[in-house]
Protein backbone atom coordinates (compact mmCIF):
# COMPACT_ATOMS: atom_id res chain seq x y z
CA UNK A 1 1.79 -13.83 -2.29
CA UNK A 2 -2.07 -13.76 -1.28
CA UNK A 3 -3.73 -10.37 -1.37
CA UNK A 4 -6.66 -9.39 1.59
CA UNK A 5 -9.98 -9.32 0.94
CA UNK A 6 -10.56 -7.00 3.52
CA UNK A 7 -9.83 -7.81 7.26
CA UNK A 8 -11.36 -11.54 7.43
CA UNK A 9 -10.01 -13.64 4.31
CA UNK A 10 -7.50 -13.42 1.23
CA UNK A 11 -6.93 -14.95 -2.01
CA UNK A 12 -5.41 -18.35 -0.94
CA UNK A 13 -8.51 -18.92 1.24
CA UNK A 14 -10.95 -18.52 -2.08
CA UNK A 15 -8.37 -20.12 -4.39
CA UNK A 16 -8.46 -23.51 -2.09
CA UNK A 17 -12.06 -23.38 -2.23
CA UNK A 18 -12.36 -23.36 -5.74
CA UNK A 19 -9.88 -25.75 -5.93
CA UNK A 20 -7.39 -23.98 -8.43
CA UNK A 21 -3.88 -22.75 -8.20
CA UNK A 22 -2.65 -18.75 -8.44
CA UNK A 23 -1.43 -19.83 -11.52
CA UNK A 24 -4.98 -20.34 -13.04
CA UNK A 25 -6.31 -17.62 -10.99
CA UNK A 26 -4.26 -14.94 -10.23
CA UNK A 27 -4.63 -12.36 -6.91
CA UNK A 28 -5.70 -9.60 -9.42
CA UNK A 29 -8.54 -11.40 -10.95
CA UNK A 30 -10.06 -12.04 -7.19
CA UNK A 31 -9.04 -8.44 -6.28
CA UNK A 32 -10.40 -6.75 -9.31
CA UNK A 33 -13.61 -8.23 -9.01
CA UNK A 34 -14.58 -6.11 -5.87
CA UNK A 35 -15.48 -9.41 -3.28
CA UNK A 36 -14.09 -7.14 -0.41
CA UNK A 37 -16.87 -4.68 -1.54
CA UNK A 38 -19.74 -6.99 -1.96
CA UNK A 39 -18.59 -8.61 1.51
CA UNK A 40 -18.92 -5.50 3.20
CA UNK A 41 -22.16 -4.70 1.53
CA UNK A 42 -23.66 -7.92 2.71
CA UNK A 43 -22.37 -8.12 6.23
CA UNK A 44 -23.41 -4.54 6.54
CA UNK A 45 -26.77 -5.97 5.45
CA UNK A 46 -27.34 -8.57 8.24
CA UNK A 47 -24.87 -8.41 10.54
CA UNK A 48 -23.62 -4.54 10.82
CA UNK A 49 -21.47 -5.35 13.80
CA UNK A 50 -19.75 -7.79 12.68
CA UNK A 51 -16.05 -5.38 13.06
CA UNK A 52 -16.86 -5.00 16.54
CA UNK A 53 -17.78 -8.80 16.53
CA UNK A 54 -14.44 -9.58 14.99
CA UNK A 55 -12.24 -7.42 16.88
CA UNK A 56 -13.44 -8.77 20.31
CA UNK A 57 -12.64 -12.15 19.16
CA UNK A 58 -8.98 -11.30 17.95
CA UNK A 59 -8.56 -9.50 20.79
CA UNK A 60 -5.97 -10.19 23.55
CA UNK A 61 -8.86 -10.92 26.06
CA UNK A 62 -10.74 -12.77 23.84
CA UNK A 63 -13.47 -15.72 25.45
CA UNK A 64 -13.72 -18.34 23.46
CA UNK A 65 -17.72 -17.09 22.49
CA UNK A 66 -16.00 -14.53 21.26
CA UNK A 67 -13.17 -16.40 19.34
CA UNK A 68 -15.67 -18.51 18.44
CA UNK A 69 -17.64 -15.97 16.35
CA UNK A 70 -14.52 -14.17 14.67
CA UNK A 71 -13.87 -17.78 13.58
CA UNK A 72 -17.44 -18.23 11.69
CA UNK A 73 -16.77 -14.15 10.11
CA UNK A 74 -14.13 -15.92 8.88
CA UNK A 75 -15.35 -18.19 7.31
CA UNK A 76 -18.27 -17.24 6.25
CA UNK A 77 -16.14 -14.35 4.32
CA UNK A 78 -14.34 -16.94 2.53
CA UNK A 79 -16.67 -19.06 1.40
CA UNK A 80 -19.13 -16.13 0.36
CA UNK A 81 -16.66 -14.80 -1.80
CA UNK A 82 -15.73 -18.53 -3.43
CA UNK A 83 -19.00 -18.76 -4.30
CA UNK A 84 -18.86 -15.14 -5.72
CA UNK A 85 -15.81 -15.25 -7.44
CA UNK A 86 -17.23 -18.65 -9.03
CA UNK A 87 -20.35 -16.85 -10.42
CA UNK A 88 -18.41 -14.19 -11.41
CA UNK A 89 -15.73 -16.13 -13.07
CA UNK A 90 -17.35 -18.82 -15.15
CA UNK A 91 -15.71 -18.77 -18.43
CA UNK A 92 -11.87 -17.60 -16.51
CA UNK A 93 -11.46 -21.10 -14.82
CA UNK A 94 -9.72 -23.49 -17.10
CA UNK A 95 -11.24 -26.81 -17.02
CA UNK A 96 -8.90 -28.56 -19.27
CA UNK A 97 -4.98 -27.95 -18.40
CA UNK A 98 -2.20 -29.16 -21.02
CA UNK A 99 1.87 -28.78 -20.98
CA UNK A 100 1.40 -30.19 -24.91
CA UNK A 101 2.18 -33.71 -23.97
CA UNK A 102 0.01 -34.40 -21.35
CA UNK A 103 -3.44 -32.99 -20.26
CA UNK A 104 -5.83 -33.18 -17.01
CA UNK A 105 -9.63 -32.43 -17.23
CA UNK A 106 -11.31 -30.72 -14.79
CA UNK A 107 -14.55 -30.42 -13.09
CA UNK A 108 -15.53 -33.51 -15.26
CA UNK A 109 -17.65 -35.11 -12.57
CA UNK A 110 -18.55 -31.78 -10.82
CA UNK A 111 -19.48 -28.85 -13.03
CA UNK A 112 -19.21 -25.40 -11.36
CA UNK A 113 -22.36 -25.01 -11.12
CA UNK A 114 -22.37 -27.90 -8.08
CA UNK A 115 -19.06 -26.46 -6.38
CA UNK A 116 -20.49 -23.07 -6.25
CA UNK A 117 -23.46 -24.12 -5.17
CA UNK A 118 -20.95 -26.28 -2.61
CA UNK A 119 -19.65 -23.25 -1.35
CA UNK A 120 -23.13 -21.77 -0.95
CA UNK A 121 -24.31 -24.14 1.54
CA UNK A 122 -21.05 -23.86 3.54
CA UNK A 123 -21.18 -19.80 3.54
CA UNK A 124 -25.59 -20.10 4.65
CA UNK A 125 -24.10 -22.69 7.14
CA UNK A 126 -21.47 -20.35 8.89
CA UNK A 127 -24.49 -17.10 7.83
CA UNK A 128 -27.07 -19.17 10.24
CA UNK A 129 -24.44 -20.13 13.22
CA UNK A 130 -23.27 -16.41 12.99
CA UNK A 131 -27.05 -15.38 13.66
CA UNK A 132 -27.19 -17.87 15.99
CA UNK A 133 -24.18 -16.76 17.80
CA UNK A 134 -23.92 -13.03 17.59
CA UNK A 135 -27.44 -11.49 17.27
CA UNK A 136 -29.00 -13.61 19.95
CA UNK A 137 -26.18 -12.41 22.46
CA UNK A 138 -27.18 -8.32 22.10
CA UNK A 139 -26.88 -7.09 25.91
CA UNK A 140 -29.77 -4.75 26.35
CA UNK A 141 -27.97 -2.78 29.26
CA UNK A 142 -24.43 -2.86 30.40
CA UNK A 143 -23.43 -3.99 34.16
CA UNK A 144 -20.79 -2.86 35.65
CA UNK A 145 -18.89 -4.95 38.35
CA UNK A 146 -17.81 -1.52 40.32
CA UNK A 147 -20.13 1.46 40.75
CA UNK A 148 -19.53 4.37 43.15
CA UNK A 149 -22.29 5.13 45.13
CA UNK A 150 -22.99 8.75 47.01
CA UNK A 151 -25.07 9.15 49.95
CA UNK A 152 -28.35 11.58 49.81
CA UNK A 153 -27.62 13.09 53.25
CA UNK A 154 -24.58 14.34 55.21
CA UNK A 155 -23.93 11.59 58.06
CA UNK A 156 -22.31 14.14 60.51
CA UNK A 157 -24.42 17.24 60.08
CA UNK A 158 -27.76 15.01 59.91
């Protein structure tokens, strides 16, 4: 069963992006490597709204800007911590599987080095829509639609 790295992705999502099973990789060895920490550290970094962000696009009101965003969090969560889990886990990803009989090389065309690098581009892709999206959009002052207004002098009296 995957495992959450914190609120926006989980083990399956980084396993599928390396391309390996949870055989090879197990939910520990992602958890253990503290992804949901350096996630938080970077968001917090460039985007420190990006809860806020997230919520409103979960949300039960949600507008598809909004849903929009949560979606790129999203992903840009997973595929930061596929490329971090690859740097960090080099030498733990078997690139030659055999049952004895049998065996199946991989990465032989693409070394790691490429599919992390892969997964770089996709996470600065999703980095630069998010910037696009959410820290052009910051309202300056808030409008409300209904405001109640009080009068400076007493009609009646004068």
């Amino acid at each position: 069963m995957a495992e959450p790295i914190g609120p926006y992705t989980g083990t399956d999502a980084i396993r599928a992006g390396i391309g390996v099973t949870d055989n090879e990789i197990t939910d520990a060895m992602l958890v253990d490597q503290q992804l949901e920490l350096e996630l938080e550290v970077d968001l917090a970094t460039w985007l420190p709204t990006h809860a806020t962000l997230y919520a409103a696009g979960v949300g039960a009101g949600a507008t598809d800007a909004e849903k929009l965003v949560a979606a790129h969090i999203t992903l840009y969560a997973q595929w930061y911590c596929t490329s971090a889990a690859i740097d960090h886990m080099r030498l733990a990803l078997p690139q030659m599987i055999s049952d004895g009989k049998s065996e199946m090389r991989r990465f032989s065309e693409l070394d790691l080095e490429a599919i992390s690098a892969r997964a770089a581009g996709r996470r600065d892709q999703h980095r630069s829509k998010l910037e696009e999206l959410a820290l052009s959009e910051t309202p300056t002052e808030s409008v409300s639609i209904m405001e109640r207004g009080v009068p400076d002098y007493d009609p009646i009296v004068g």
